[in-house]
N, C-alpha and C. Protein backbone atom coordinates (compact mmCIF):
# COMPACT_ATOMS: atom_id res chain seq x y z
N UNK A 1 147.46 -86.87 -144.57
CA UNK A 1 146.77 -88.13 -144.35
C UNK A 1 146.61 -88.92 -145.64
N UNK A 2 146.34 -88.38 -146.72
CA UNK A 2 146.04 -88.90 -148.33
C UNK A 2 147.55 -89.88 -148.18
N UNK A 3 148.58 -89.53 -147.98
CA UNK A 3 150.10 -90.65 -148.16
C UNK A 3 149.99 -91.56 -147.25
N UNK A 4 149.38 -91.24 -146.43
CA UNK A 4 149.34 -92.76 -145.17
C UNK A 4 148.05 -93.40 -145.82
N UNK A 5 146.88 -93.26 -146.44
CA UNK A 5 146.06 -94.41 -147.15
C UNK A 5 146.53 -94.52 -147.78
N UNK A 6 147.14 -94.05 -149.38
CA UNK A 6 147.83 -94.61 -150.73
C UNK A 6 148.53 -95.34 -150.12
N UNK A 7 149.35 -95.43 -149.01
CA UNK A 7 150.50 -96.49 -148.91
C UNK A 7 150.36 -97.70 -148.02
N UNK A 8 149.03 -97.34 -147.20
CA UNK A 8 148.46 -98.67 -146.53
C UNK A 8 147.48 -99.62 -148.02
N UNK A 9 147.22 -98.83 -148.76
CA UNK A 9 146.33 -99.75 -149.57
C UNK A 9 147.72 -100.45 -150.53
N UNK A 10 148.62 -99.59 -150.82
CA UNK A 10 149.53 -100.52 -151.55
C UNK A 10 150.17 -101.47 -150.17
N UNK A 11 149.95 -101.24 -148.96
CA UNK A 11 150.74 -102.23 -148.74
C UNK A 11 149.89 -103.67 -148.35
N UNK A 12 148.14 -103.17 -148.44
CA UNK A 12 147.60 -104.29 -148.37
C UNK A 12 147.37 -105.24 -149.38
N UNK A 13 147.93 -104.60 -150.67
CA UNK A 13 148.22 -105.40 -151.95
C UNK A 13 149.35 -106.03 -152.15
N UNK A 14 149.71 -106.51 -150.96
CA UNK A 14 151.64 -107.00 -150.79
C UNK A 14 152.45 -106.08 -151.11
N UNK A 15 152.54 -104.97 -151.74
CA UNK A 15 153.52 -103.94 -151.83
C UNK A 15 154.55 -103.72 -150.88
N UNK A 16 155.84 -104.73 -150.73
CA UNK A 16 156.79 -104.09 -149.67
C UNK A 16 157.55 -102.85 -149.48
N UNK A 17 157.32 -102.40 -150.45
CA UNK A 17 158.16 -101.03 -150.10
C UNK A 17 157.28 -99.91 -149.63
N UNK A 18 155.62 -100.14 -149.52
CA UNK A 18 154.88 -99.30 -148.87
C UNK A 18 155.22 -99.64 -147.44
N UNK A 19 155.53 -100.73 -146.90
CA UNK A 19 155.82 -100.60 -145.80
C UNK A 19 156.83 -99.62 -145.44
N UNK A 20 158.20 -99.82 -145.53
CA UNK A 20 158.79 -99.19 -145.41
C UNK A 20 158.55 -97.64 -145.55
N UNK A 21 158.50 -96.95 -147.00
CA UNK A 21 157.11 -95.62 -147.23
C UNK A 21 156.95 -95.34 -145.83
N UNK A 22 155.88 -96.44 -144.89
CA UNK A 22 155.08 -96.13 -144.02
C UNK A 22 155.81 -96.03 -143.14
N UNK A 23 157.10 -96.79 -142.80
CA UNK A 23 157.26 -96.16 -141.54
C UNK A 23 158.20 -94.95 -141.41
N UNK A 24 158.62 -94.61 -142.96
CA UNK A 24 159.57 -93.83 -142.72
C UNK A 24 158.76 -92.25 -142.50
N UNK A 25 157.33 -92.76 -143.38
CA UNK A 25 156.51 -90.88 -142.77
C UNK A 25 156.02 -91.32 -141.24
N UNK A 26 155.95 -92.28 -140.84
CA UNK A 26 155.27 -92.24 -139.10
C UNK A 26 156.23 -92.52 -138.66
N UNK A 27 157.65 -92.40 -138.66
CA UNK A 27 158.90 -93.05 -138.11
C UNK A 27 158.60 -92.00 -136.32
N UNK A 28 158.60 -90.65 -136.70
CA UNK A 28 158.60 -90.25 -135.33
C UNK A 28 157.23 -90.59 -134.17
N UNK A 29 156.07 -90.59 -135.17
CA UNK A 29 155.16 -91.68 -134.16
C UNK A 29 155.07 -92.55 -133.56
N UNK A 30 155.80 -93.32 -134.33
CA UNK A 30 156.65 -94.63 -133.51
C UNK A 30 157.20 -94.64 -132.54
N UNK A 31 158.33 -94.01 -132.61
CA UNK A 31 159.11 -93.48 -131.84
C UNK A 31 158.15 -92.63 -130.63
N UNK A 32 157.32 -92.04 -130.72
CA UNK A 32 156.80 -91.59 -129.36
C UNK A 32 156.17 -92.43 -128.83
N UNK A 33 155.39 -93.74 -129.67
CA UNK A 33 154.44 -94.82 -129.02
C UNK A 33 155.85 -95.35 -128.39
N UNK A 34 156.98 -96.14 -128.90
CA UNK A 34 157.70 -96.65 -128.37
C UNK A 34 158.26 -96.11 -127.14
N UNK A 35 158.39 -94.66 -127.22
CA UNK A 35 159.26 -93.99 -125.63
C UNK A 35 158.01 -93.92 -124.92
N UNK A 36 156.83 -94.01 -125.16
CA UNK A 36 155.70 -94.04 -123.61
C UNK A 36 155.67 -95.57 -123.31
N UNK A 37 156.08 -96.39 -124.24
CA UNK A 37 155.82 -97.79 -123.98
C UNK A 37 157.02 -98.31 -123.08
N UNK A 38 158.24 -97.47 -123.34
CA UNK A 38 159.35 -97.73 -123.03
C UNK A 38 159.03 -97.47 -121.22
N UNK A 39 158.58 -96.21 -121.35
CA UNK A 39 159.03 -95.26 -120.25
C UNK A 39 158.22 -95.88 -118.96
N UNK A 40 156.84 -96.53 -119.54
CA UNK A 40 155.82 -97.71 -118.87
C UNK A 40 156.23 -98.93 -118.30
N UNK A 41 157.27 -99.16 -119.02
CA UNK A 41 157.93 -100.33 -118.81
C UNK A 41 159.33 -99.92 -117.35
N UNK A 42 159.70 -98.98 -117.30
CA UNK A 42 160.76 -98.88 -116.43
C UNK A 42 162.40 -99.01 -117.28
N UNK A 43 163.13 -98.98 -116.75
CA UNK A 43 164.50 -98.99 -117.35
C UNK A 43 164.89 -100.13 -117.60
N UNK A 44 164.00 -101.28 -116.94
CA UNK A 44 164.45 -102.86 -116.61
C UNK A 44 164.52 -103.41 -118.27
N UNK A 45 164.42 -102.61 -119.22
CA UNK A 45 163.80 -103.51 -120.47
C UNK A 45 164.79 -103.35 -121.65
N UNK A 46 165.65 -102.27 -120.99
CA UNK A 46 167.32 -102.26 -122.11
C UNK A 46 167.03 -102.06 -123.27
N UNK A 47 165.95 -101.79 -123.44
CA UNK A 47 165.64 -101.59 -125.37
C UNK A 47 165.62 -99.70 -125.10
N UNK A 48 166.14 -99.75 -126.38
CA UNK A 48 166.34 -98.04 -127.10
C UNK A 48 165.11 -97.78 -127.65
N UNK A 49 164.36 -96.52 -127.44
CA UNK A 49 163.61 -96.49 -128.53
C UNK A 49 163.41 -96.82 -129.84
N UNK A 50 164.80 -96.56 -130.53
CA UNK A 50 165.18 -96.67 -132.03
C UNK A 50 165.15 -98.18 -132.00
N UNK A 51 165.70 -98.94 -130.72
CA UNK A 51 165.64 -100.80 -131.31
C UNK A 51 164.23 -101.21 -131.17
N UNK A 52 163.75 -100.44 -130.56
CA UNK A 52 162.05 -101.01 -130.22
C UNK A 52 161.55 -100.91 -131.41
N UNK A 53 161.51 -99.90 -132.21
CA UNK A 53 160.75 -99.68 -133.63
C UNK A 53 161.48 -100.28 -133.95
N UNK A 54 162.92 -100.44 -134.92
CA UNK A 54 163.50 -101.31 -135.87
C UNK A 54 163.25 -102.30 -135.36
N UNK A 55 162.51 -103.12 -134.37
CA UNK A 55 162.63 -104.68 -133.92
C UNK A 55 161.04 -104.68 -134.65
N UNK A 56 160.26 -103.92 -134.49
CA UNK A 56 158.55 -103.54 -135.29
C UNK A 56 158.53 -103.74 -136.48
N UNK A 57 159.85 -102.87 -136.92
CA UNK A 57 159.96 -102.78 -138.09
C UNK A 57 160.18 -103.92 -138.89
N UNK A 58 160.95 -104.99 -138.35
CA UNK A 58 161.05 -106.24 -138.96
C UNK A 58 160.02 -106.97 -139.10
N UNK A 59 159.21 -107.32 -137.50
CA UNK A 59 158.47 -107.83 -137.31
C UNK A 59 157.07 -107.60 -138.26
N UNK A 60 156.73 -106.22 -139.02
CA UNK A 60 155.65 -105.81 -140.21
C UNK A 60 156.67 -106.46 -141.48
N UNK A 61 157.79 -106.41 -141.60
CA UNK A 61 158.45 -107.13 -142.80
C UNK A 61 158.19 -108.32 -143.11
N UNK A 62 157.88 -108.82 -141.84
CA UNK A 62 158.19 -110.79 -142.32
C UNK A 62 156.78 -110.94 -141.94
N UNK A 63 155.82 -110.03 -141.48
CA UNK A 63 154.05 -110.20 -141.83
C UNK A 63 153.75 -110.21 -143.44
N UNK A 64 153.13 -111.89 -143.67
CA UNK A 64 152.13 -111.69 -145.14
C UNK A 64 151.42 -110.67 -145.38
N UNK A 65 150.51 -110.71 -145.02
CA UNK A 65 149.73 -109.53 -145.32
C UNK A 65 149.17 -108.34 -144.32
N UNK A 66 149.27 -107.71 -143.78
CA UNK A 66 148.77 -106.25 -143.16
C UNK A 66 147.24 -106.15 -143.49
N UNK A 67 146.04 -105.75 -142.96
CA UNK A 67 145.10 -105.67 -143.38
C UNK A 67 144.61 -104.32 -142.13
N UNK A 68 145.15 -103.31 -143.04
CA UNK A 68 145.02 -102.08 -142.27
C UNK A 68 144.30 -101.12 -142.88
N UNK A 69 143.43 -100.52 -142.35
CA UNK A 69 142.69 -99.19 -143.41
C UNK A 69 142.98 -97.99 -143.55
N UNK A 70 143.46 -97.31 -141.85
CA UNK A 70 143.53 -95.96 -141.57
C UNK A 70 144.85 -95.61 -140.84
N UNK A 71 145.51 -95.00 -140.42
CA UNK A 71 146.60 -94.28 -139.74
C UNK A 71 146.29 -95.19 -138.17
N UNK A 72 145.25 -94.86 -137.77
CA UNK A 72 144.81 -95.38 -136.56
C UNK A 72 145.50 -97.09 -136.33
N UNK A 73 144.85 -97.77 -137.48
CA UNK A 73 144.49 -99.07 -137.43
C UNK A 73 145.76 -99.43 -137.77
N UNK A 74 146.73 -98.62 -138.56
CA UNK A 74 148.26 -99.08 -138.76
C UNK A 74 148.93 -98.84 -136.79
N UNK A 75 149.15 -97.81 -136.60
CA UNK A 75 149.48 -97.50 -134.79
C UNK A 75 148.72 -98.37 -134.14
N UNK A 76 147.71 -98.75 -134.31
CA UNK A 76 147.11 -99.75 -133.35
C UNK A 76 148.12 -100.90 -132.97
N UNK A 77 148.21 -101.40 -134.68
CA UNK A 77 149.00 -102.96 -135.00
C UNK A 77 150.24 -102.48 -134.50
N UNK A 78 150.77 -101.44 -134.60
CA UNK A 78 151.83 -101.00 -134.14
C UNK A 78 152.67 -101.12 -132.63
N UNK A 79 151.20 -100.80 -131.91
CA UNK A 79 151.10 -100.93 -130.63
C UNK A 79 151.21 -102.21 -129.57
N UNK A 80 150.70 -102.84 -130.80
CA UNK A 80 150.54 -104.51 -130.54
C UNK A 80 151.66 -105.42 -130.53
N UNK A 81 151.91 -104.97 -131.85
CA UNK A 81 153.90 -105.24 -132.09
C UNK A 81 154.94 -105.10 -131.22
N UNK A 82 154.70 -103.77 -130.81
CA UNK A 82 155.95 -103.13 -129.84
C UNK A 82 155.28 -103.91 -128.31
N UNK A 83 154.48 -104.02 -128.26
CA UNK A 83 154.06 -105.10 -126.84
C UNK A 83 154.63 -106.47 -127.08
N UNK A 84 154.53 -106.82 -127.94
CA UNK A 84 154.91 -108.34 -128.20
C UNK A 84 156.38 -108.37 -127.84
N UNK A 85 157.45 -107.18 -129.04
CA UNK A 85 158.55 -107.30 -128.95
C UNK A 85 159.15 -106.86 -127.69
N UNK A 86 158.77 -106.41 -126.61
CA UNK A 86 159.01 -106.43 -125.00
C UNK A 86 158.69 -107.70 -124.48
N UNK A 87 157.37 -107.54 -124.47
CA UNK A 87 157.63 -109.22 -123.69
C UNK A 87 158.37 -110.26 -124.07
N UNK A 88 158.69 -110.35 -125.78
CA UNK A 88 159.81 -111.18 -126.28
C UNK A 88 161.33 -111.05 -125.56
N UNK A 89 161.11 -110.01 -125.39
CA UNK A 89 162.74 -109.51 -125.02
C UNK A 89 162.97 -109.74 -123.57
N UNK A 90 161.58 -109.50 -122.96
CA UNK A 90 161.96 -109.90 -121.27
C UNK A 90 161.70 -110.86 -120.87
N UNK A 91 161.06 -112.26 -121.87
CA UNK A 91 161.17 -113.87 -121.84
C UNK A 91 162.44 -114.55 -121.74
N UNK A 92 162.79 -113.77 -123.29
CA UNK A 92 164.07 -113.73 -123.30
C UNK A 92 165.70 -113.37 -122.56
N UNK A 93 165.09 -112.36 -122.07
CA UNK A 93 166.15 -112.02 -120.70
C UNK A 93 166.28 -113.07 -119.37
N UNK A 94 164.37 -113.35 -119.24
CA UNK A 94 164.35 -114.14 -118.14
C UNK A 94 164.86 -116.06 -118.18
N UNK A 95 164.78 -115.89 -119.56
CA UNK A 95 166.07 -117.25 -119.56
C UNK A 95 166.95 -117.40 -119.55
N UNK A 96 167.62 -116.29 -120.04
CA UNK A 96 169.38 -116.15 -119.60
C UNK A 96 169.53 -115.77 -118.35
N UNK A 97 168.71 -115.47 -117.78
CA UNK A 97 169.06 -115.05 -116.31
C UNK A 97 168.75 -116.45 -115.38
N UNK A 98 167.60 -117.57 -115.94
CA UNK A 98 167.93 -118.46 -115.43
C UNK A 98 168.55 -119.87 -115.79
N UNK A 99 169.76 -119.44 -116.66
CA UNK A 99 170.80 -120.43 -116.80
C UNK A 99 171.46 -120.02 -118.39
N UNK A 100 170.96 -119.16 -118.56
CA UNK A 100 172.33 -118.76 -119.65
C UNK A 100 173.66 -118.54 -119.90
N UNK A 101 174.10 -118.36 -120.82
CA UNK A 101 175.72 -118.43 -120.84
C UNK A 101 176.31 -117.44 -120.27
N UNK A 102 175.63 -116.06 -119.15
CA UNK A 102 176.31 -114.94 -118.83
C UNK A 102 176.33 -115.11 -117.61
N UNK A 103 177.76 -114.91 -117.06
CA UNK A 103 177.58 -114.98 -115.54
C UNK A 103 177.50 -113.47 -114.99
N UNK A 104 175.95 -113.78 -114.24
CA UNK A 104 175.88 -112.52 -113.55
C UNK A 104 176.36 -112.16 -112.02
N UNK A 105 176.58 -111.11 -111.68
CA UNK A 105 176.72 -110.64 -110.28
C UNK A 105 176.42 -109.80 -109.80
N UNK A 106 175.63 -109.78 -108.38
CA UNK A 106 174.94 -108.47 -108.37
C UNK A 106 175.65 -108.22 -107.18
N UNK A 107 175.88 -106.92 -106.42
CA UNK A 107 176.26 -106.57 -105.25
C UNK A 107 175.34 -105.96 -104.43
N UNK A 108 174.43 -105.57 -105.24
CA UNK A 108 173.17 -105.17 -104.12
C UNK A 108 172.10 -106.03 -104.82
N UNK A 109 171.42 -106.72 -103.68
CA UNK A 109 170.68 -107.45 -103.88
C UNK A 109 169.18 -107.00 -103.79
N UNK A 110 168.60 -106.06 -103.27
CA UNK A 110 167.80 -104.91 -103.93
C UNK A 110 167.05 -104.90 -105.27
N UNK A 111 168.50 -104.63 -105.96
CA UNK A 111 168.60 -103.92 -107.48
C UNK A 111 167.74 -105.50 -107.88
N UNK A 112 168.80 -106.76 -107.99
CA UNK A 112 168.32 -107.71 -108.69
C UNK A 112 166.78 -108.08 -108.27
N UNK A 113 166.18 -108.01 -107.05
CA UNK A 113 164.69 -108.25 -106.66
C UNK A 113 163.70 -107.70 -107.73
N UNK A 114 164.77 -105.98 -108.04
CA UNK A 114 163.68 -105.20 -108.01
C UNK A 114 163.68 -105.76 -109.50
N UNK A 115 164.48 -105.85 -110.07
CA UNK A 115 165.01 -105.88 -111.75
C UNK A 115 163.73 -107.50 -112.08
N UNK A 116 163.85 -108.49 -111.22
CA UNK A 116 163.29 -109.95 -111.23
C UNK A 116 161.65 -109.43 -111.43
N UNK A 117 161.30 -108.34 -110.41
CA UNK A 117 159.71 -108.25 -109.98
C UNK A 117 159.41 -107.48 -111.07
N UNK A 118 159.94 -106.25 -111.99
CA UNK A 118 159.78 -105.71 -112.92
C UNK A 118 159.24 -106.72 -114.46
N UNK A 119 160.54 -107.67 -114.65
CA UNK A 119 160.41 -108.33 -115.98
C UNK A 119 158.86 -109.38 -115.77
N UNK A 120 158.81 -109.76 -114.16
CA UNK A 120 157.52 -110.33 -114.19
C UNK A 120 156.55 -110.03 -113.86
N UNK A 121 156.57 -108.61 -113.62
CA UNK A 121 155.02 -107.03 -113.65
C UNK A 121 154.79 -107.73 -115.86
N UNK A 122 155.78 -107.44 -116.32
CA UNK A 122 155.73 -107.07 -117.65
C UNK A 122 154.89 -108.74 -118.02
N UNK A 123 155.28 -109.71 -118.13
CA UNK A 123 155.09 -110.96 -118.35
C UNK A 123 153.67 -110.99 -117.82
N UNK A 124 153.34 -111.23 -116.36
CA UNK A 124 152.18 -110.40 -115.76
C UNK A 124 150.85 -109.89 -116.96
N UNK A 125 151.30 -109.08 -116.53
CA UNK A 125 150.59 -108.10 -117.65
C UNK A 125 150.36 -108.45 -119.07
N UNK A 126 151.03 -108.98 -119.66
CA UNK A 126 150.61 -109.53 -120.81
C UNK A 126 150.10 -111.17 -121.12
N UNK A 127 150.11 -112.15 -119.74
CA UNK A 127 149.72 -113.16 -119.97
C UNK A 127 147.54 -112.45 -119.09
N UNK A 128 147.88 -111.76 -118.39
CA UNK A 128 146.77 -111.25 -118.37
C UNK A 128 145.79 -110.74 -119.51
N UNK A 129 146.49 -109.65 -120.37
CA UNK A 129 145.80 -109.41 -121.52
C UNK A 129 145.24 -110.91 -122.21
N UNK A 130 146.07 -111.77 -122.42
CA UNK A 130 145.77 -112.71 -123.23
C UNK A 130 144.47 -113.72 -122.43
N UNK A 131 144.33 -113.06 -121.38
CA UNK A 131 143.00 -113.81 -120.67
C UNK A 131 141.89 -112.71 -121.38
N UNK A 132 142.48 -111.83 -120.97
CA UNK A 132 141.29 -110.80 -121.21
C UNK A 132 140.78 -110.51 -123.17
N UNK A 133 141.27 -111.35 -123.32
CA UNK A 133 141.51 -111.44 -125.16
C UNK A 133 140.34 -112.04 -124.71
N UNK A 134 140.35 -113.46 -124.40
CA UNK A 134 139.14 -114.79 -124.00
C UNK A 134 137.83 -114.54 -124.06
N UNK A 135 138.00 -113.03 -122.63
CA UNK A 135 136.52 -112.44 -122.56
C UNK A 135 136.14 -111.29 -123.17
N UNK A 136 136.89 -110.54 -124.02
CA UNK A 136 136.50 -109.35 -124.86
C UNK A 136 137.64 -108.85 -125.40
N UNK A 137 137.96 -109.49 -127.06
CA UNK A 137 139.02 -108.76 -127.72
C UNK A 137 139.24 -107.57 -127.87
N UNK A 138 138.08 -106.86 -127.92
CA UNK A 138 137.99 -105.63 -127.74
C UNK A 138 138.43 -104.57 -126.71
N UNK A 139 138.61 -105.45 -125.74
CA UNK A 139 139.12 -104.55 -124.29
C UNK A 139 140.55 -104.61 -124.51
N UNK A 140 141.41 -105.59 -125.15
CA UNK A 140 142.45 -105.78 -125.71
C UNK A 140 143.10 -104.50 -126.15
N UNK A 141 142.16 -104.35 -127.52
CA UNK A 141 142.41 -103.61 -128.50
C UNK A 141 142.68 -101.97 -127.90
N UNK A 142 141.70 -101.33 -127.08
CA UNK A 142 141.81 -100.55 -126.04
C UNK A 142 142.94 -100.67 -125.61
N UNK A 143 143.60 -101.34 -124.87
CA UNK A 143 144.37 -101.50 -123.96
C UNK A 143 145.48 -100.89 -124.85
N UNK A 144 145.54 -101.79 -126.05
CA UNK A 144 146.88 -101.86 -126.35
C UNK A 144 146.96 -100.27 -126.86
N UNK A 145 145.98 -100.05 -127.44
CA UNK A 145 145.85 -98.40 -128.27
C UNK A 145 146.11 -97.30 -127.30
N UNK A 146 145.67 -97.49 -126.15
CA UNK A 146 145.66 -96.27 -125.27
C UNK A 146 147.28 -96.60 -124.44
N UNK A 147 147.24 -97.49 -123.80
CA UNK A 147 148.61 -97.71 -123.02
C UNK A 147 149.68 -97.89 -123.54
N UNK A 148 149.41 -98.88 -124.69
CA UNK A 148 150.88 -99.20 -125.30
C UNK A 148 151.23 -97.92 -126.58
N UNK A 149 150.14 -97.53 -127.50
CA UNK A 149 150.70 -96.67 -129.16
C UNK A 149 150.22 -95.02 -128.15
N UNK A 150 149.46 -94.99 -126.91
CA UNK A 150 149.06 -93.85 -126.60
C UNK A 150 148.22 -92.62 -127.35
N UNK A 151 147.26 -93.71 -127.97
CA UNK A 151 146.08 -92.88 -128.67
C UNK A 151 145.08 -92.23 -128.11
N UNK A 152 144.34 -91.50 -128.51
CA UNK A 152 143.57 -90.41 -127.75
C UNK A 152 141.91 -91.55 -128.17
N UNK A 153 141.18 -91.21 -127.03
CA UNK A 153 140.05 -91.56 -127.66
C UNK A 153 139.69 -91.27 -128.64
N UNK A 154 139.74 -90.50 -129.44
CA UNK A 154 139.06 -90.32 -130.66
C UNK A 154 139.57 -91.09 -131.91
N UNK A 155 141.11 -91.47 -131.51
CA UNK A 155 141.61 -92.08 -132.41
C UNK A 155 141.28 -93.76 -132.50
N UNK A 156 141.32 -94.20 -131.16
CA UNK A 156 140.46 -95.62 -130.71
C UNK A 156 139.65 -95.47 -131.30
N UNK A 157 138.56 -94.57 -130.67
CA UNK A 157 137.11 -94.82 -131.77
C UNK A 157 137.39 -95.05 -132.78
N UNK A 158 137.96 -94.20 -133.57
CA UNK A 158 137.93 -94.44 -135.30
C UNK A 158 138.30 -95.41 -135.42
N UNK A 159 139.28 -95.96 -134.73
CA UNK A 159 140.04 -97.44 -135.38
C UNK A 159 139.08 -98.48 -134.95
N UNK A 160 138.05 -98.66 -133.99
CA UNK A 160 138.00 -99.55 -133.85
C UNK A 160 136.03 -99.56 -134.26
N UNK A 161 135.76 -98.25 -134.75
CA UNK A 161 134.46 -98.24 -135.36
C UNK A 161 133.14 -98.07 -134.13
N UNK A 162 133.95 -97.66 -133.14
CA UNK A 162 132.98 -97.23 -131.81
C UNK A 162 132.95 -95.94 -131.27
N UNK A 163 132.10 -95.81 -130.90
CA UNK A 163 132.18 -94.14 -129.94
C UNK A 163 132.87 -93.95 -128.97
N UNK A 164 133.65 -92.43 -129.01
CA UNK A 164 134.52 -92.54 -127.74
C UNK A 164 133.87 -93.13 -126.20
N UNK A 165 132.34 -92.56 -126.29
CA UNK A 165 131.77 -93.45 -124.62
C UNK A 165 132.17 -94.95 -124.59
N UNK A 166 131.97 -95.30 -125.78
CA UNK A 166 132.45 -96.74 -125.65
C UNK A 166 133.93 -97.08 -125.52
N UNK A 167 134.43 -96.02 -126.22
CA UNK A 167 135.75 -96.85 -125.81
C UNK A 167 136.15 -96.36 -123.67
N UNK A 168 135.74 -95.27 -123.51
CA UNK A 168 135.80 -94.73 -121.96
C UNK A 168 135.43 -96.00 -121.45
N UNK A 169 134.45 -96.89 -121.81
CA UNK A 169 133.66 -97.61 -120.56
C UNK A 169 134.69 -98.79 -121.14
N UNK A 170 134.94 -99.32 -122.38
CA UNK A 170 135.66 -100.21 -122.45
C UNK A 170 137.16 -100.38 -121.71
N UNK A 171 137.58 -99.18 -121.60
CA UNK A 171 138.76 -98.93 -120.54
C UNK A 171 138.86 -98.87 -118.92
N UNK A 172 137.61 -98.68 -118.54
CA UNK A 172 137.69 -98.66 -117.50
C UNK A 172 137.02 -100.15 -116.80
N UNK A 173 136.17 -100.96 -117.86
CA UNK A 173 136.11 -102.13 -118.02
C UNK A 173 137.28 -103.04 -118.04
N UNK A 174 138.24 -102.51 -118.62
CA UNK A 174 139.53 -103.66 -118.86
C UNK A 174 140.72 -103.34 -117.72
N UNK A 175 140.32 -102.21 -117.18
CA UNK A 175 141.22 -101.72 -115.81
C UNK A 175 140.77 -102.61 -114.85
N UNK A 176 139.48 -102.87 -114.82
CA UNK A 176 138.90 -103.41 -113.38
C UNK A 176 139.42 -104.83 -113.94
N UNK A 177 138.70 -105.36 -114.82
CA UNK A 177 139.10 -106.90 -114.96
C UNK A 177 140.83 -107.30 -114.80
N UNK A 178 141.65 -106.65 -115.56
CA UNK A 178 142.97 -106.47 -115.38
C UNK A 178 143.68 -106.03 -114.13
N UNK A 179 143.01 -105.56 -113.04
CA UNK A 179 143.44 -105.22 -112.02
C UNK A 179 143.28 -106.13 -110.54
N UNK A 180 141.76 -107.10 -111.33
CA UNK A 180 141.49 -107.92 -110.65
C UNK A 180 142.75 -109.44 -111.02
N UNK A 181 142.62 -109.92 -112.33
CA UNK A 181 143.54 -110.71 -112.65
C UNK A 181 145.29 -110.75 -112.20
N UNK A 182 145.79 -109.44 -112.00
CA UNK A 182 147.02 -108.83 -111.30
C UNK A 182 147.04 -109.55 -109.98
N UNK A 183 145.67 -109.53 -109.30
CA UNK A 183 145.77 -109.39 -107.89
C UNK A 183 146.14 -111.26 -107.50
N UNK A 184 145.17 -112.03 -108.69
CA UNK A 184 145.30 -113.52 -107.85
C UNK A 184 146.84 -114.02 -107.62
């Protein structure tokens, strides 16, 4: 743990090569937040584990500054990242699919429903969070830690300076509101 603070504090001093440092000792953490994030997502989302992090990985490159303290609070941002860079990617899909330069063809028409209702579960879901940002960033932060980087309560708590009861009720708080917002 002592190499993951020395290298978050150099990298909150602009130090770019602590980044890197950092992800190359949490590279396989990544990689497991990314394959539960992946695996959450369904097959519809064509990203590799390995492109999901290297797409993270850029995305902490061309960030000014990082303002991270602990292991936690780096996977958090982490978590946040790799959410972004999905829904980027399935915005992105969903405009080439409605009028991009690829001509598609489907033969079972099924597949494409199911493939359409998937990318906009995902879209869904994250224009929801961004409501639920509105009424408690914090339920956010949860969200993204437990569902998307797959942290344990204890690790939420620490990162986010609350008790695991709190983070329990904050989750099951952001299930109901989020489940309600799904439904309109």
């Amino acid at each position: 743990m002592g190499d993951v603070t020395v290298l978050l504090s150099r990298a909150r001093a602009n130090d770019r090569s602590a980044i890197d440092e950092l992800f190359e000792l949490l590279y396989d953490d990544l990689r497991r937040i990314a394959r539960s994030r992946l695996a959450a997502s369904g097959p519809q989302t064509l990203l590799s584990t390995s492109a999901l992090v290297h797409e993270a990985y850029l995305r902490f490159r061309k960030a000014d500054r990082i303002a991270l303290n602990d292991r936690e609070h780096f996977l958090a941002y982490a978590a946040s990242t790799l959410r972004s860079v999905v829904v980027d990617f399935v915005r992105k899909r969903s405009a080439e699919r409605r009028g991009g330069d690829l001509l598609q063809v489907t033969l079972d028409t099924k597949v494409a429903d199911r493939l359409v209702a998937s990318d906009d579960e995902i879209l869904e879901v994250h224009e929801a969070l961004d409501a639920l940002a509105d009424v408690d960033p914090r339920l956010v932060r949860v969200v993204e830690m437990r569902y998307f980087a797959g942290l344990t309560e204890v690790e939420i708590a620490a990162a986010l300076d609350v008790t695991e009861r709190t983070v329990r009720r904050d989750w099951e708080k952001a299930r109901v509101l989020l489940a309600a917002m799904l439904r309109r």
